[in-house]
PDB file of N, CA and C in Angstrom:
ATOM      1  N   UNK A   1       0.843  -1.204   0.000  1.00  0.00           N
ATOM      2  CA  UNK A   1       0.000   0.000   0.000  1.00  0.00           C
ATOM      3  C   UNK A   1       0.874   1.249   0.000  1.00  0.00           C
ATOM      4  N   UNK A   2       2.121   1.388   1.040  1.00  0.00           N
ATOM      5  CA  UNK A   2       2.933   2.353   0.954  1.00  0.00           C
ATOM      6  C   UNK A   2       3.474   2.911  -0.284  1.00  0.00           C
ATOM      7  N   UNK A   3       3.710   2.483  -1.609  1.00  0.00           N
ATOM      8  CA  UNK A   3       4.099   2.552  -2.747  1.00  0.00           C
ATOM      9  C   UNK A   3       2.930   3.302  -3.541  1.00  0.00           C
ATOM     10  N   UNK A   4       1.903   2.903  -3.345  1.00  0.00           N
ATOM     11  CA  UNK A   4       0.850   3.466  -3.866  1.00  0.00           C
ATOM     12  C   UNK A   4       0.821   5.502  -3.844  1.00  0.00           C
ATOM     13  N   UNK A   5       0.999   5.355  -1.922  1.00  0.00           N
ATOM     14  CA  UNK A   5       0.990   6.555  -1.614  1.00  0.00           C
ATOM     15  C   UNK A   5       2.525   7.620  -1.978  1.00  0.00           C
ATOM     16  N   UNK A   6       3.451   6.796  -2.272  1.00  0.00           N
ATOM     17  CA  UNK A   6       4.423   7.110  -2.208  1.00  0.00           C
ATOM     18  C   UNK A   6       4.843   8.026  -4.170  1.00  0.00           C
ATOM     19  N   UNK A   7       3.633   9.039  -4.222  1.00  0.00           N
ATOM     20  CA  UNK A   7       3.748   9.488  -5.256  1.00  0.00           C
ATOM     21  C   UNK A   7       3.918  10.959  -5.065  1.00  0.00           C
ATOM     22  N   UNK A   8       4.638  11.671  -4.008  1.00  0.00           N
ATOM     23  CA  UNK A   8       4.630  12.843  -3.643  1.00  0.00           C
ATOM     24  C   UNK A   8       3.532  13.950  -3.497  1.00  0.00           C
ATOM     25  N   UNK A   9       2.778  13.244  -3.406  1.00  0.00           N
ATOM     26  CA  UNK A   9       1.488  14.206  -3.218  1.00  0.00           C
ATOM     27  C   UNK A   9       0.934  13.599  -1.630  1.00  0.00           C
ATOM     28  N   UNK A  10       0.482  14.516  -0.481  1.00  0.00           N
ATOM     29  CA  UNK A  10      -0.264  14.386   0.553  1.00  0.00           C
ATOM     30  C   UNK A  10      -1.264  13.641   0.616  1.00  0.00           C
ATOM     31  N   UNK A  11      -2.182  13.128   1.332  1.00  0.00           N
ATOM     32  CA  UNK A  11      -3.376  13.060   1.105  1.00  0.00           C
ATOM     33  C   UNK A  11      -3.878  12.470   2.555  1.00  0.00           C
ATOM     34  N   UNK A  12      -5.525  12.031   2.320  1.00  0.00           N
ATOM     35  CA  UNK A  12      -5.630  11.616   3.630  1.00  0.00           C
ATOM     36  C   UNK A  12      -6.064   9.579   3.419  1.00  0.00           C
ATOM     37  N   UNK A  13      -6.081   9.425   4.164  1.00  0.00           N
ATOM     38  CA  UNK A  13      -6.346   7.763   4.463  1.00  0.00           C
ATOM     39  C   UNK A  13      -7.487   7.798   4.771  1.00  0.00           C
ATOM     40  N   UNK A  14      -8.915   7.484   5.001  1.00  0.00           N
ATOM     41  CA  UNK A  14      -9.901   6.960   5.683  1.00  0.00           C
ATOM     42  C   UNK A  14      -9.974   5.992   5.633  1.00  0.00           C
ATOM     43  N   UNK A  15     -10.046   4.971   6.823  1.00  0.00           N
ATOM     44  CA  UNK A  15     -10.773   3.937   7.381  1.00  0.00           C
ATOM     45  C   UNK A  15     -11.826   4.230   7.670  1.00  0.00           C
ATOM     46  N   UNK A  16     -12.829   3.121   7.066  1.00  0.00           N
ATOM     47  CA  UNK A  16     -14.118   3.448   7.159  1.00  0.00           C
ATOM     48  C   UNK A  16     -14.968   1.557   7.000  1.00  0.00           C
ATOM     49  N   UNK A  17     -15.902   2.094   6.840  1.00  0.00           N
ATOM     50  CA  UNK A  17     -16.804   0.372   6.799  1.00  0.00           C
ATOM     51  C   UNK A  17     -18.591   1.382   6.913  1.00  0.00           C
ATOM     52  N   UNK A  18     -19.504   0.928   5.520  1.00  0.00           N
ATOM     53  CA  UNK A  18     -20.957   0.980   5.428  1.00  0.00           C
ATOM     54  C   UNK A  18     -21.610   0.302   7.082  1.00  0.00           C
ATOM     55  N   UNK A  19     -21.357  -0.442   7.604  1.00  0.00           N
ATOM     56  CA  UNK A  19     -21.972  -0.585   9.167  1.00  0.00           C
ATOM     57  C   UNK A  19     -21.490   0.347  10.338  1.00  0.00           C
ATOM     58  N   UNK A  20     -20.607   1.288   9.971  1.00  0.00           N
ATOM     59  CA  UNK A  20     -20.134   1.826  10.975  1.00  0.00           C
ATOM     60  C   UNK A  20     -20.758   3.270  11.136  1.00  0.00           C
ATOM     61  N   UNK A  21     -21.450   3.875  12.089  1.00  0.00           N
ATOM     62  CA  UNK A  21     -22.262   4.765  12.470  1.00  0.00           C
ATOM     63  C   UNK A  21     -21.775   6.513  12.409  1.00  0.00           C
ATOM     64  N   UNK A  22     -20.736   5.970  13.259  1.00  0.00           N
ATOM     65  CA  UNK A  22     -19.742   7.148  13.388  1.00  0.00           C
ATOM     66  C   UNK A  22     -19.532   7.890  11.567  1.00  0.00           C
ATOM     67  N   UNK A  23     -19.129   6.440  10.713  1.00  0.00           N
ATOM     68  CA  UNK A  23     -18.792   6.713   9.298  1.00  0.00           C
ATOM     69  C   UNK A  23     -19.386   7.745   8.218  1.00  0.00           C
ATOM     70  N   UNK A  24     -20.924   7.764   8.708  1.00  0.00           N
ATOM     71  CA  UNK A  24     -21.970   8.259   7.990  1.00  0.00           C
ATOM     72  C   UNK A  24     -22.113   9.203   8.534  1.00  0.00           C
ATOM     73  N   UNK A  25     -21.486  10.000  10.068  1.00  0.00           N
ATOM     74  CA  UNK A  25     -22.103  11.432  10.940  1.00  0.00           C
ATOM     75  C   UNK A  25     -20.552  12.230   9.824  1.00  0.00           C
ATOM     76  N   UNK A  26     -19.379  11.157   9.659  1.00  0.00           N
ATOM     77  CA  UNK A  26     -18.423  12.301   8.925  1.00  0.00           C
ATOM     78  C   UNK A  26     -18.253  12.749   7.661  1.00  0.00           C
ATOM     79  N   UNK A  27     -19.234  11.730   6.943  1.00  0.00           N
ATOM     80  CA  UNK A  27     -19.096  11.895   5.453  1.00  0.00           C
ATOM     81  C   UNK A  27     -19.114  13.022   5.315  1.00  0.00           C
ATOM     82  N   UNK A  28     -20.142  14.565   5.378  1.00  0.00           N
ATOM     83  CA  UNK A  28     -20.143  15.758   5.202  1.00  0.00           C
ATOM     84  C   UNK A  28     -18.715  17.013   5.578  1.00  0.00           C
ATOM     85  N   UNK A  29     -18.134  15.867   6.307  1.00  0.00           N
ATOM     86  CA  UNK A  29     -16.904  16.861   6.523  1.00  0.00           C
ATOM     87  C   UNK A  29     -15.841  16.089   5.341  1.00  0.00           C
ATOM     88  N   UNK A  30     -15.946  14.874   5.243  1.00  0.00           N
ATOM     89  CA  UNK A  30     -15.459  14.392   3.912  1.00  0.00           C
ATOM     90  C   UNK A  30     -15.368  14.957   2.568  1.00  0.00           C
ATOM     91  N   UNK A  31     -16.716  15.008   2.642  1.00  0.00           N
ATOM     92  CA  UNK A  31     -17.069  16.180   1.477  1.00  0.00           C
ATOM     93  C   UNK A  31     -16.503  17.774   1.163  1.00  0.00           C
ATOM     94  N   UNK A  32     -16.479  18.116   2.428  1.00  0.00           N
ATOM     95  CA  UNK A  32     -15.943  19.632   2.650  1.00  0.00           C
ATOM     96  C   UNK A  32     -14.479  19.624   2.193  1.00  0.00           C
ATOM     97  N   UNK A  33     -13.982  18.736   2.372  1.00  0.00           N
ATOM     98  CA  UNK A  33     -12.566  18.288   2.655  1.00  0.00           C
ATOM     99  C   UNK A  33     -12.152  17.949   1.175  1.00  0.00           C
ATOM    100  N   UNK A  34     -12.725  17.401   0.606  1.00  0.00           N
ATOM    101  CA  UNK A  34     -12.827  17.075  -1.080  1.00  0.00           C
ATOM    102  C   UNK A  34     -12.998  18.627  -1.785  1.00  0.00           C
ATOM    103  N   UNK A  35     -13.871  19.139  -1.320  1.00  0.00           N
ATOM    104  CA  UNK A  35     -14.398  19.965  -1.648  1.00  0.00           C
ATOM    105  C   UNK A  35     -12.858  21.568  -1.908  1.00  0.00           C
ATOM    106  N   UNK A  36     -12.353  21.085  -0.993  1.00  0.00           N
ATOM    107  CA  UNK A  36     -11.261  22.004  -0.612  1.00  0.00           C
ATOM    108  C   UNK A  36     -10.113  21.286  -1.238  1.00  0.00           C
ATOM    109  N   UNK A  37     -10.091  20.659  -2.124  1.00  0.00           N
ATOM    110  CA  UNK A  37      -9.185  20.178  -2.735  1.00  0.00           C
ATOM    111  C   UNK A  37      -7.830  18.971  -2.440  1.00  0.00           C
ATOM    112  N   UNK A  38      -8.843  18.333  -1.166  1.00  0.00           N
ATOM    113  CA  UNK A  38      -8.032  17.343  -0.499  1.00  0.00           C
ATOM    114  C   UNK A  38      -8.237  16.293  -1.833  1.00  0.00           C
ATOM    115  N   UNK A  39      -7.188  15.271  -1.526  1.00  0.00           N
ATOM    116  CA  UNK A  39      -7.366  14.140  -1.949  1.00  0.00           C
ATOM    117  C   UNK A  39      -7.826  12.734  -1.251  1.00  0.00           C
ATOM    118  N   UNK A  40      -8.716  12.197  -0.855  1.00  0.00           N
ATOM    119  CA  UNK A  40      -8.726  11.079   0.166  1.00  0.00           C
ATOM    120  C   UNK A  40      -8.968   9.652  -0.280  1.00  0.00           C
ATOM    121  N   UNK A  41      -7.902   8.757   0.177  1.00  0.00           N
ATOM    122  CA  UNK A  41      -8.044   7.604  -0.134  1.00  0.00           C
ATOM    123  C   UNK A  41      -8.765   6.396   0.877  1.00  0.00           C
ATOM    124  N   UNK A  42      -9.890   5.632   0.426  1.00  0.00           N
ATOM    125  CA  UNK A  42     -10.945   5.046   1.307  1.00  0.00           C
ATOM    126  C   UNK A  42     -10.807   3.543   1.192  1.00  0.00           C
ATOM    127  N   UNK A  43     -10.294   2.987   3.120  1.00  0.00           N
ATOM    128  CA  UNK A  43     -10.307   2.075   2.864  1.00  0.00           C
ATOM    129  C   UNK A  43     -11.341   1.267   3.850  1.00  0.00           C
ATOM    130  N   UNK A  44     -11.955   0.419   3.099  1.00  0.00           N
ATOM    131  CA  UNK A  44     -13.126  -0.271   3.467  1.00  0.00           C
ATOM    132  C   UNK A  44     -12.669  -1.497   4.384  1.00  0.00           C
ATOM    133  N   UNK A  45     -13.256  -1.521   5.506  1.00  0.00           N
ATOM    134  CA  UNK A  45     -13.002  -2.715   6.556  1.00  0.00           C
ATOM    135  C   UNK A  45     -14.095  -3.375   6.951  1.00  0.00           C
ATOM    136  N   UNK A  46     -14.172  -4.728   6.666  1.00  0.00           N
ATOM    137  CA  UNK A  46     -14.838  -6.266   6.449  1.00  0.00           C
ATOM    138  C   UNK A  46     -16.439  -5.678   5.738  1.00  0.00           C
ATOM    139  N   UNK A  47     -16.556  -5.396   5.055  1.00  0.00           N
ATOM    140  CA  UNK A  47     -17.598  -4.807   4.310  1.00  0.00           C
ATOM    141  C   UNK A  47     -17.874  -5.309   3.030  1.00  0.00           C
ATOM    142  N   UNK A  48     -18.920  -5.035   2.467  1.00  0.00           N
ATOM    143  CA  UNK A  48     -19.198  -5.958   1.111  1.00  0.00           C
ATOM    144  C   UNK A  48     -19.974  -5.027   0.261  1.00  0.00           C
ATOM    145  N   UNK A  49     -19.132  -5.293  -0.878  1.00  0.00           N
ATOM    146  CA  UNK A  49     -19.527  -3.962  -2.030  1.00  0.00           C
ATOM    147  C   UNK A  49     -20.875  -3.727  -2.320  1.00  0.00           C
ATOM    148  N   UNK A  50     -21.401  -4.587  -2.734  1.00  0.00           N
ATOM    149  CA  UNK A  50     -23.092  -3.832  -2.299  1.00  0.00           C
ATOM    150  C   UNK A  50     -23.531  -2.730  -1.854  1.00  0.00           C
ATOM    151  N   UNK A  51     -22.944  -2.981   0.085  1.00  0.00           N
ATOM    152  CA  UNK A  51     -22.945  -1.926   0.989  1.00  0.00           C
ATOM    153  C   UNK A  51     -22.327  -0.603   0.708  1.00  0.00           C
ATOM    154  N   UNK A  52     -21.611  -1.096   0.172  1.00  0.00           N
ATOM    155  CA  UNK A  52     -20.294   0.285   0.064  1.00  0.00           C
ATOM    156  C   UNK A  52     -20.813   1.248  -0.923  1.00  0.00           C
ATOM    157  N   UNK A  53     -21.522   0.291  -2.023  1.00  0.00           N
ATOM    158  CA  UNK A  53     -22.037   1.071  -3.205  1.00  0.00           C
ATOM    159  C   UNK A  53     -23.293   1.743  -2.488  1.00  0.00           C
ATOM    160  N   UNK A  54     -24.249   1.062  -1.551  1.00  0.00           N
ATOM    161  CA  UNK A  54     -25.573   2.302  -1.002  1.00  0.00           C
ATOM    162  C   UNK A  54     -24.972   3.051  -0.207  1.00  0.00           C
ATOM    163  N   UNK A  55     -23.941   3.107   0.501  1.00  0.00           N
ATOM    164  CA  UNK A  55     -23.492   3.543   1.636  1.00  0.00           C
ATOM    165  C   UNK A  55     -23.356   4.816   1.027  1.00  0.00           C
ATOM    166  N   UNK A  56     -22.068   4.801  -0.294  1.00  0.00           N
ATOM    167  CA  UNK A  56     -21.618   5.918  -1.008  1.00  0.00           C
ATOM    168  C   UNK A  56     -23.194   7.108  -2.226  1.00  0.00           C
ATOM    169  N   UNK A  57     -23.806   6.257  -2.259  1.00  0.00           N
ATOM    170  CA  UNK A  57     -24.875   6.250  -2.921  1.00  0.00           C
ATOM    171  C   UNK A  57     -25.685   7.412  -1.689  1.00  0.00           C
ATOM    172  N   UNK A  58     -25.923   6.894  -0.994  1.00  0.00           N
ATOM    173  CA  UNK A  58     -26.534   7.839  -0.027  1.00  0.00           C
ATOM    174  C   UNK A  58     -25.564   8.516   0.728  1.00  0.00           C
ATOM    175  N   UNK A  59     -24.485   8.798   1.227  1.00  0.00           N
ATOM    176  CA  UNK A  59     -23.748   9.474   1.784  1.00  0.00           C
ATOM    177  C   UNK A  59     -22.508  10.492   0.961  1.00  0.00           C
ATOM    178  N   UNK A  60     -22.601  10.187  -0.279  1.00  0.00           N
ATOM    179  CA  UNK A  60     -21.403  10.809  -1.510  1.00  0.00           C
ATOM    180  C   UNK A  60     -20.349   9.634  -1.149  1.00  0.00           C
ATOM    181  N   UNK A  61     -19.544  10.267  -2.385  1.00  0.00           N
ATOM    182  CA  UNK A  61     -18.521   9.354  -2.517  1.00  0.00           C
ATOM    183  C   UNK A  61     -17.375  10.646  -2.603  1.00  0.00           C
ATOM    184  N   UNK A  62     -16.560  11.026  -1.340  1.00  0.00           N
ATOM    185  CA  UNK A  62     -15.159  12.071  -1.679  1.00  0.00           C
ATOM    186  C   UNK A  62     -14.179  10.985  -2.088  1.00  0.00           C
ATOM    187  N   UNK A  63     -13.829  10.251  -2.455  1.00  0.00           N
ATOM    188  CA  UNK A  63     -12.881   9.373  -2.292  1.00  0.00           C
ATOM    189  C   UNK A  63     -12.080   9.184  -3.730  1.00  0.00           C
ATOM    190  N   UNK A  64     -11.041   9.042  -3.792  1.00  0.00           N
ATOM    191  CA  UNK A  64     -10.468   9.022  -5.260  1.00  0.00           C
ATOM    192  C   UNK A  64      -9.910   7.978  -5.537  1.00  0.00           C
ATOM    193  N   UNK A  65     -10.330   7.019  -4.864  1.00  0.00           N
ATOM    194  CA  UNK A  65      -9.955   5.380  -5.093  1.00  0.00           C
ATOM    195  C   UNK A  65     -10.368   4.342  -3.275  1.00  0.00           C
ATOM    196  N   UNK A  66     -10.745   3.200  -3.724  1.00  0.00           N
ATOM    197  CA  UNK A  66     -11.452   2.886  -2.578  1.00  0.00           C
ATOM    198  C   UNK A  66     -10.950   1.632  -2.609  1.00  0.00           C
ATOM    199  N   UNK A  67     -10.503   0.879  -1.472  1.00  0.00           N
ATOM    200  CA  UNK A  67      -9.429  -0.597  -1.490  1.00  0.00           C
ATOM    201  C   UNK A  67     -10.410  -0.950  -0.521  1.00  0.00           C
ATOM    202  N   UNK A  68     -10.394  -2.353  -0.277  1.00  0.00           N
ATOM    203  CA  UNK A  68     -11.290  -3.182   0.691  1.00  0.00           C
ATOM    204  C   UNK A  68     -10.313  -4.227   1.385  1.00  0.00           C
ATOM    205  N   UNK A  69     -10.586  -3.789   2.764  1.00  0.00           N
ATOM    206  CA  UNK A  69      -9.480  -4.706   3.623  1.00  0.00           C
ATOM    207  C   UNK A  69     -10.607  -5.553   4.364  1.00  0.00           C
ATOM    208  N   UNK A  70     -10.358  -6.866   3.966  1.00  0.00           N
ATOM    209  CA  UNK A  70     -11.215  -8.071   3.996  1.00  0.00           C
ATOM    210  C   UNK A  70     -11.131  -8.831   5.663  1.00  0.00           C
ATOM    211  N   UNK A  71      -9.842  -8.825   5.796  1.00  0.00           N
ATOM    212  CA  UNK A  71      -9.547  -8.809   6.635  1.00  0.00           C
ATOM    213  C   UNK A  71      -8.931  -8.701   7.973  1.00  0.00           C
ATOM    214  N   UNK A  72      -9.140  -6.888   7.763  1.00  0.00           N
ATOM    215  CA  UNK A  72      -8.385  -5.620   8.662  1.00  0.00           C
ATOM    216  C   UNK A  72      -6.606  -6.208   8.548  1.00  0.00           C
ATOM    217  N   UNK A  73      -5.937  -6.678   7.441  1.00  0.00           N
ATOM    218  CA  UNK A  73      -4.714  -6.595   7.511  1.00  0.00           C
ATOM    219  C   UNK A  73      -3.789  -5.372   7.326  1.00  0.00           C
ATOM    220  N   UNK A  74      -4.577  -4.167   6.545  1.00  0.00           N
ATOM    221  CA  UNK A  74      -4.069  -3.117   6.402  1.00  0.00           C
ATOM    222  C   UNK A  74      -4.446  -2.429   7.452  1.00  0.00           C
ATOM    223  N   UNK A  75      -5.694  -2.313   8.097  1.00  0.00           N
ATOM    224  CA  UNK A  75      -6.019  -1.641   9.678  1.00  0.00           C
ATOM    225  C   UNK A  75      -4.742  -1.914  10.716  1.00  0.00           C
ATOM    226  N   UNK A  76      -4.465  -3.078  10.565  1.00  0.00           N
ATOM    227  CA  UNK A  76      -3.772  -3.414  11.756  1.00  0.00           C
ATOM    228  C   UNK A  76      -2.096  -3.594  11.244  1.00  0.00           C
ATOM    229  N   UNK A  77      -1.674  -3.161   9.830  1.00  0.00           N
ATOM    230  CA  UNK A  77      -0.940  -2.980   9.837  1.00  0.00           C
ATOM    231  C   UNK A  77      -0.292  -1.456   9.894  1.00  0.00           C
ATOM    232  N   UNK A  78      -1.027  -0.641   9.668  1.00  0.00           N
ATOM    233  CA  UNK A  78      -1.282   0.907   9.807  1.00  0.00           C
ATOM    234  C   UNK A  78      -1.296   1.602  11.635  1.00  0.00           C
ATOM    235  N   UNK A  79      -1.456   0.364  12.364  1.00  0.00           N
ATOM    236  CA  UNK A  79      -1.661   0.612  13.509  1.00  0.00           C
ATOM    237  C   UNK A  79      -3.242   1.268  13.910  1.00  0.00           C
ATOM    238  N   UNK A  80      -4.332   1.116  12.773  1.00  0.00           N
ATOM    239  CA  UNK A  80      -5.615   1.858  13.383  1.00  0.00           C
ATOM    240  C   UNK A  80      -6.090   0.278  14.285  1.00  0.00           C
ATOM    241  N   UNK A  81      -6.943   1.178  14.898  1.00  0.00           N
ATOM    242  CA  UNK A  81      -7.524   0.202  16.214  1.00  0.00           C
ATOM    243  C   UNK A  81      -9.098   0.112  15.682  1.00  0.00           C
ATOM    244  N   UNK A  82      -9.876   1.199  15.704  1.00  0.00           N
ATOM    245  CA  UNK A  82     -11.040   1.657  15.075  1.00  0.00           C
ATOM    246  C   UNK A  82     -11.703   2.222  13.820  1.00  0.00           C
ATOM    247  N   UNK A  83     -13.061   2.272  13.537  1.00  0.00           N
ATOM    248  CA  UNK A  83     -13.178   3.171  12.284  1.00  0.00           C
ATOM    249  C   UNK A  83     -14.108   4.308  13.064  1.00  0.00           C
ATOM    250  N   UNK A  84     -14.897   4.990  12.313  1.00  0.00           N
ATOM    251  CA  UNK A  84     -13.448   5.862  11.133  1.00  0.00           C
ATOM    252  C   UNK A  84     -12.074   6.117  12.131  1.00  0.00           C
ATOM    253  N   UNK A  85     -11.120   5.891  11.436  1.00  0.00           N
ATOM    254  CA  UNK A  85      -9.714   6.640  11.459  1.00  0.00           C
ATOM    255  C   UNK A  85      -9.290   7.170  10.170  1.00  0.00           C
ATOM    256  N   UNK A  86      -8.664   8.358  10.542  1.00  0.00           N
ATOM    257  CA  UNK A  86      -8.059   9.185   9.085  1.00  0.00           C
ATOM    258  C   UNK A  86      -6.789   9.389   9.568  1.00  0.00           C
ATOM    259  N   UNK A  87      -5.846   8.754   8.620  1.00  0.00           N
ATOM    260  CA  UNK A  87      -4.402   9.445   8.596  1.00  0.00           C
ATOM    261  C   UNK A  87      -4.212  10.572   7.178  1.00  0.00           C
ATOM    262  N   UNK A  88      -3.089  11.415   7.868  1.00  0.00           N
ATOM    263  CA  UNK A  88      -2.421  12.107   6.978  1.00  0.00           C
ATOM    264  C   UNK A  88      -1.330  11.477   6.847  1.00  0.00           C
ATOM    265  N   UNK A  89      -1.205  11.459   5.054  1.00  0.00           N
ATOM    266  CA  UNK A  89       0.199  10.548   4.407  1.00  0.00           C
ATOM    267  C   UNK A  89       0.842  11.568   3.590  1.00  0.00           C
ATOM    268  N   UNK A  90       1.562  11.657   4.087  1.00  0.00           N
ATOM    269  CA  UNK A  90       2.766  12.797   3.109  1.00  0.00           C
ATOM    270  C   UNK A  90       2.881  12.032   1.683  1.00  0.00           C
ATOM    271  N   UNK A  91       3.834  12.817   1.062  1.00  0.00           N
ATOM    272  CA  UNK A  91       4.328  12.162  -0.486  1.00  0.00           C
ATOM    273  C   UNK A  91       5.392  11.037  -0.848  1.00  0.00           C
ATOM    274  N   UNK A  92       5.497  10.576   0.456  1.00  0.00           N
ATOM    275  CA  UNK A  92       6.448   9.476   0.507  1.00  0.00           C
ATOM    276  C   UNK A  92       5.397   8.413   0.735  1.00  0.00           C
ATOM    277  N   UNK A  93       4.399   8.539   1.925  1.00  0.00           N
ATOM    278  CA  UNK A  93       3.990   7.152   1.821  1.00  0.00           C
ATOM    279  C   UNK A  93       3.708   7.175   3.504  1.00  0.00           C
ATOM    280  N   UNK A  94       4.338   8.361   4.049  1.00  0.00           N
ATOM    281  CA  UNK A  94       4.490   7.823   5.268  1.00  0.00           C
ATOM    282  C   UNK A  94       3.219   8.466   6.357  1.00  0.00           C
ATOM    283  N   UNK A  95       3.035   7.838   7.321  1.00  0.00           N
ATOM    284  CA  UNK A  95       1.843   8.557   7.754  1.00  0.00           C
ATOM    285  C   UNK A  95       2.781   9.411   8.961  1.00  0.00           C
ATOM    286  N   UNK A  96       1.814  10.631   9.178  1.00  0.00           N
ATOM    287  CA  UNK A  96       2.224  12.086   9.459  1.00  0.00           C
ATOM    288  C   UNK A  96       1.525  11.913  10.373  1.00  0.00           C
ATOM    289  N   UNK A  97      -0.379  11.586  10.778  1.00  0.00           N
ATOM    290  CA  UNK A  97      -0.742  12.486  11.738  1.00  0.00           C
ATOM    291  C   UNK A  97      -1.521  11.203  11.866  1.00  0.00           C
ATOM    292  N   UNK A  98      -2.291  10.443  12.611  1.00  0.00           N
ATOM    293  CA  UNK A  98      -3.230   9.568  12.849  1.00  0.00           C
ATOM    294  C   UNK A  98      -4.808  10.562  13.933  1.00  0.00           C
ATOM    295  N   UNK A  99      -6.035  10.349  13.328  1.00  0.00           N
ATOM    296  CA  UNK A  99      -6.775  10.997  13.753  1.00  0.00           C
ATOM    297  C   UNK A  99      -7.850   9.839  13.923  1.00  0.00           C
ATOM    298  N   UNK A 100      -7.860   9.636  15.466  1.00  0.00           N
ATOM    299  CA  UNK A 100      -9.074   8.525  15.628  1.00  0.00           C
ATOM    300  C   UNK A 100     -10.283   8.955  15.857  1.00  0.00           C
ATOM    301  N   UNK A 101     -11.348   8.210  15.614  1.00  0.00           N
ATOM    302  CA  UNK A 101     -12.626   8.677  15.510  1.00  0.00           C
ATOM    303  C   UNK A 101     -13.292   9.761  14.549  1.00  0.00           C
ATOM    304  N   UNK A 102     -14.115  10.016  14.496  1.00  0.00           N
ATOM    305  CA  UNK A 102     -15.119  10.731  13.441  1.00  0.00           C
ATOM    306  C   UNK A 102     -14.786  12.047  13.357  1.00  0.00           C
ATOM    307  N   UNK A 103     -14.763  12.661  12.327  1.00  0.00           N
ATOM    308  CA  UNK A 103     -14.041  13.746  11.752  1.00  0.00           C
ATOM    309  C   UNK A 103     -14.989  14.722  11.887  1.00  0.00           C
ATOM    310  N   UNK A 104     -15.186  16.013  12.860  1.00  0.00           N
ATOM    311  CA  UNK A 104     -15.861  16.737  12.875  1.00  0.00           C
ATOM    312  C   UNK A 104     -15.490  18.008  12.511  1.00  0.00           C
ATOM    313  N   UNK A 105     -16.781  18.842  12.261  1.00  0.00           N
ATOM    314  CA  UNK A 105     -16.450  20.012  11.546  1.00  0.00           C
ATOM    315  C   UNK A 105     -15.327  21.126  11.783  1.00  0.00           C
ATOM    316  N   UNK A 106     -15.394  20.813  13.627  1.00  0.00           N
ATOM    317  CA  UNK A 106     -14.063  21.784  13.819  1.00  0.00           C
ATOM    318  C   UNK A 106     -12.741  20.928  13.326  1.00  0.00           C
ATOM    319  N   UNK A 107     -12.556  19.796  13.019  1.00  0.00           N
ATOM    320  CA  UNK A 107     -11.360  19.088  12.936  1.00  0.00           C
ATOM    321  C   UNK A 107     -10.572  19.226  11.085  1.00  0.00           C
ATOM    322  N   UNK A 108     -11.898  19.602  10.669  1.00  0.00           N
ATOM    323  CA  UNK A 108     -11.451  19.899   8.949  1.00  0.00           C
ATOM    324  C   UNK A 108     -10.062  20.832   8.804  1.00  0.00           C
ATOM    325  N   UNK A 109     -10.505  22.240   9.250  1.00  0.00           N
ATOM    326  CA  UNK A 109      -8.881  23.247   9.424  1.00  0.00           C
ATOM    327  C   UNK A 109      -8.017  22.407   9.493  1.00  0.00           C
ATOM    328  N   UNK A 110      -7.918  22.019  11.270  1.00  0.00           N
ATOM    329  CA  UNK A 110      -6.470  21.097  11.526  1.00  0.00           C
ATOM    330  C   UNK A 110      -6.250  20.154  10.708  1.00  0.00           C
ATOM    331  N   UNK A 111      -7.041  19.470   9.933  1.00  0.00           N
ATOM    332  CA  UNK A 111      -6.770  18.415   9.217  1.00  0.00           C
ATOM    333  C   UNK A 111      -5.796  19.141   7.803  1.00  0.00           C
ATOM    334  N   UNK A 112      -6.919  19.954   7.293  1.00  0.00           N
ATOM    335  CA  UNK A 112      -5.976  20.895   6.392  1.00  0.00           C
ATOM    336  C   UNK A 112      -4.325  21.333   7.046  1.00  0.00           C
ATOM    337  N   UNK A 113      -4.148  21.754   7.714  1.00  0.00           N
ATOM    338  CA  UNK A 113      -3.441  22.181   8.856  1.00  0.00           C
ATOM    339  C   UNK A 113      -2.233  21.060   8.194  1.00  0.00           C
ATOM    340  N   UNK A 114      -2.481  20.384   8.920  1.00  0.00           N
ATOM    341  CA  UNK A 114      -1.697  18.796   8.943  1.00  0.00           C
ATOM    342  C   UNK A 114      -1.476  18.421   7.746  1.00  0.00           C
ATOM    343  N   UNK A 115      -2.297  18.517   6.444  1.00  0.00           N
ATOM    344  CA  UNK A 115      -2.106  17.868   4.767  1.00  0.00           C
ATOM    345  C   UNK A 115      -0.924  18.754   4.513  1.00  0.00           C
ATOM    346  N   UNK A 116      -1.354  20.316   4.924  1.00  0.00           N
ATOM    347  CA  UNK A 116       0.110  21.296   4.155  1.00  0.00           C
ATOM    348  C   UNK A 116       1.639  21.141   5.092  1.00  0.00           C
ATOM    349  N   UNK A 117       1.544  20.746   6.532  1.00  0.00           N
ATOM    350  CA  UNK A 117       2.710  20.546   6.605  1.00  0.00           C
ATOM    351  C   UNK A 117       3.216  18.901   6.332  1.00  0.00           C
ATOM    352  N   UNK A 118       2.424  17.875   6.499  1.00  0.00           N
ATOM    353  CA  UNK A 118       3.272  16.660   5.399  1.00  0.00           C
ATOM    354  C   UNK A 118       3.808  17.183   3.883  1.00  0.00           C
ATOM    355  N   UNK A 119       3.201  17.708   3.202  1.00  0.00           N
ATOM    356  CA  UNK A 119       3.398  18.358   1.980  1.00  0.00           C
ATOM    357  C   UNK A 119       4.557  19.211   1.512  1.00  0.00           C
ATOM    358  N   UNK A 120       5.140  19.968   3.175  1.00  0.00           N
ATOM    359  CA  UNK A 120       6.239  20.472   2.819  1.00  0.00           C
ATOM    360  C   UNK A 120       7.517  20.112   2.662  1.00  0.00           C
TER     361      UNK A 120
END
């Protein structure tokens, strides 16, 4: 996965999963966050595309590519414990900032905050 990210550009990570509650209160700051010219990459934990497709269907889709971890090997190799978690990944690959739990509206800035200094 590190290689993937490792294209010099920032961005953010979401861990996420269609059963997860928290997932669906942050989508709108997701959006904002897209909206502002983030890039975010979405990764799906023990979930089944179906879901993912109403989930995104009714909640938007910010995401600019979406991987499915079947069985949380990338969660737990990333060190997340929970969903949502969002990391910030610099342009190497490497993660910068780990942000647990649901992404709320005051947390968008700092998050911005955090994308421009991995970036530098």
């Amino acid at each position: 996965a590190n290689t993937d990210m490792a294209d010099g550009k920032a961005r953010l990570l979401n861990i996420w999963a269609s059963w997860c509650v928290p997932c669906a209160a942050e989508a709108p700051q997701l959006e904002a966050l897209r909206k502002q010219g983030v890039e975010i990459v979405g990764v799906t934990i023990r979930d089944r595309p179906d879901d993912v497709a109403r989930f995104l269907a009714r909640y938007g889709n910010p995401y600019s590519r979406i991987g499915a971890d079947d069985r949380s090997t990338v969660q737990m190799g990333i060190g997340s414990s929970g969903i949502p978690e969002t990391f910030v990944v610099d342009g190497k690959g490497v993660i910068r900032y780990q942000h647990i739990g649901d992404i709320r509206v005051e947390h968008v800035p700092m998050l911005i905050d955090k994308l421009k200094e991995a970036s530098e």
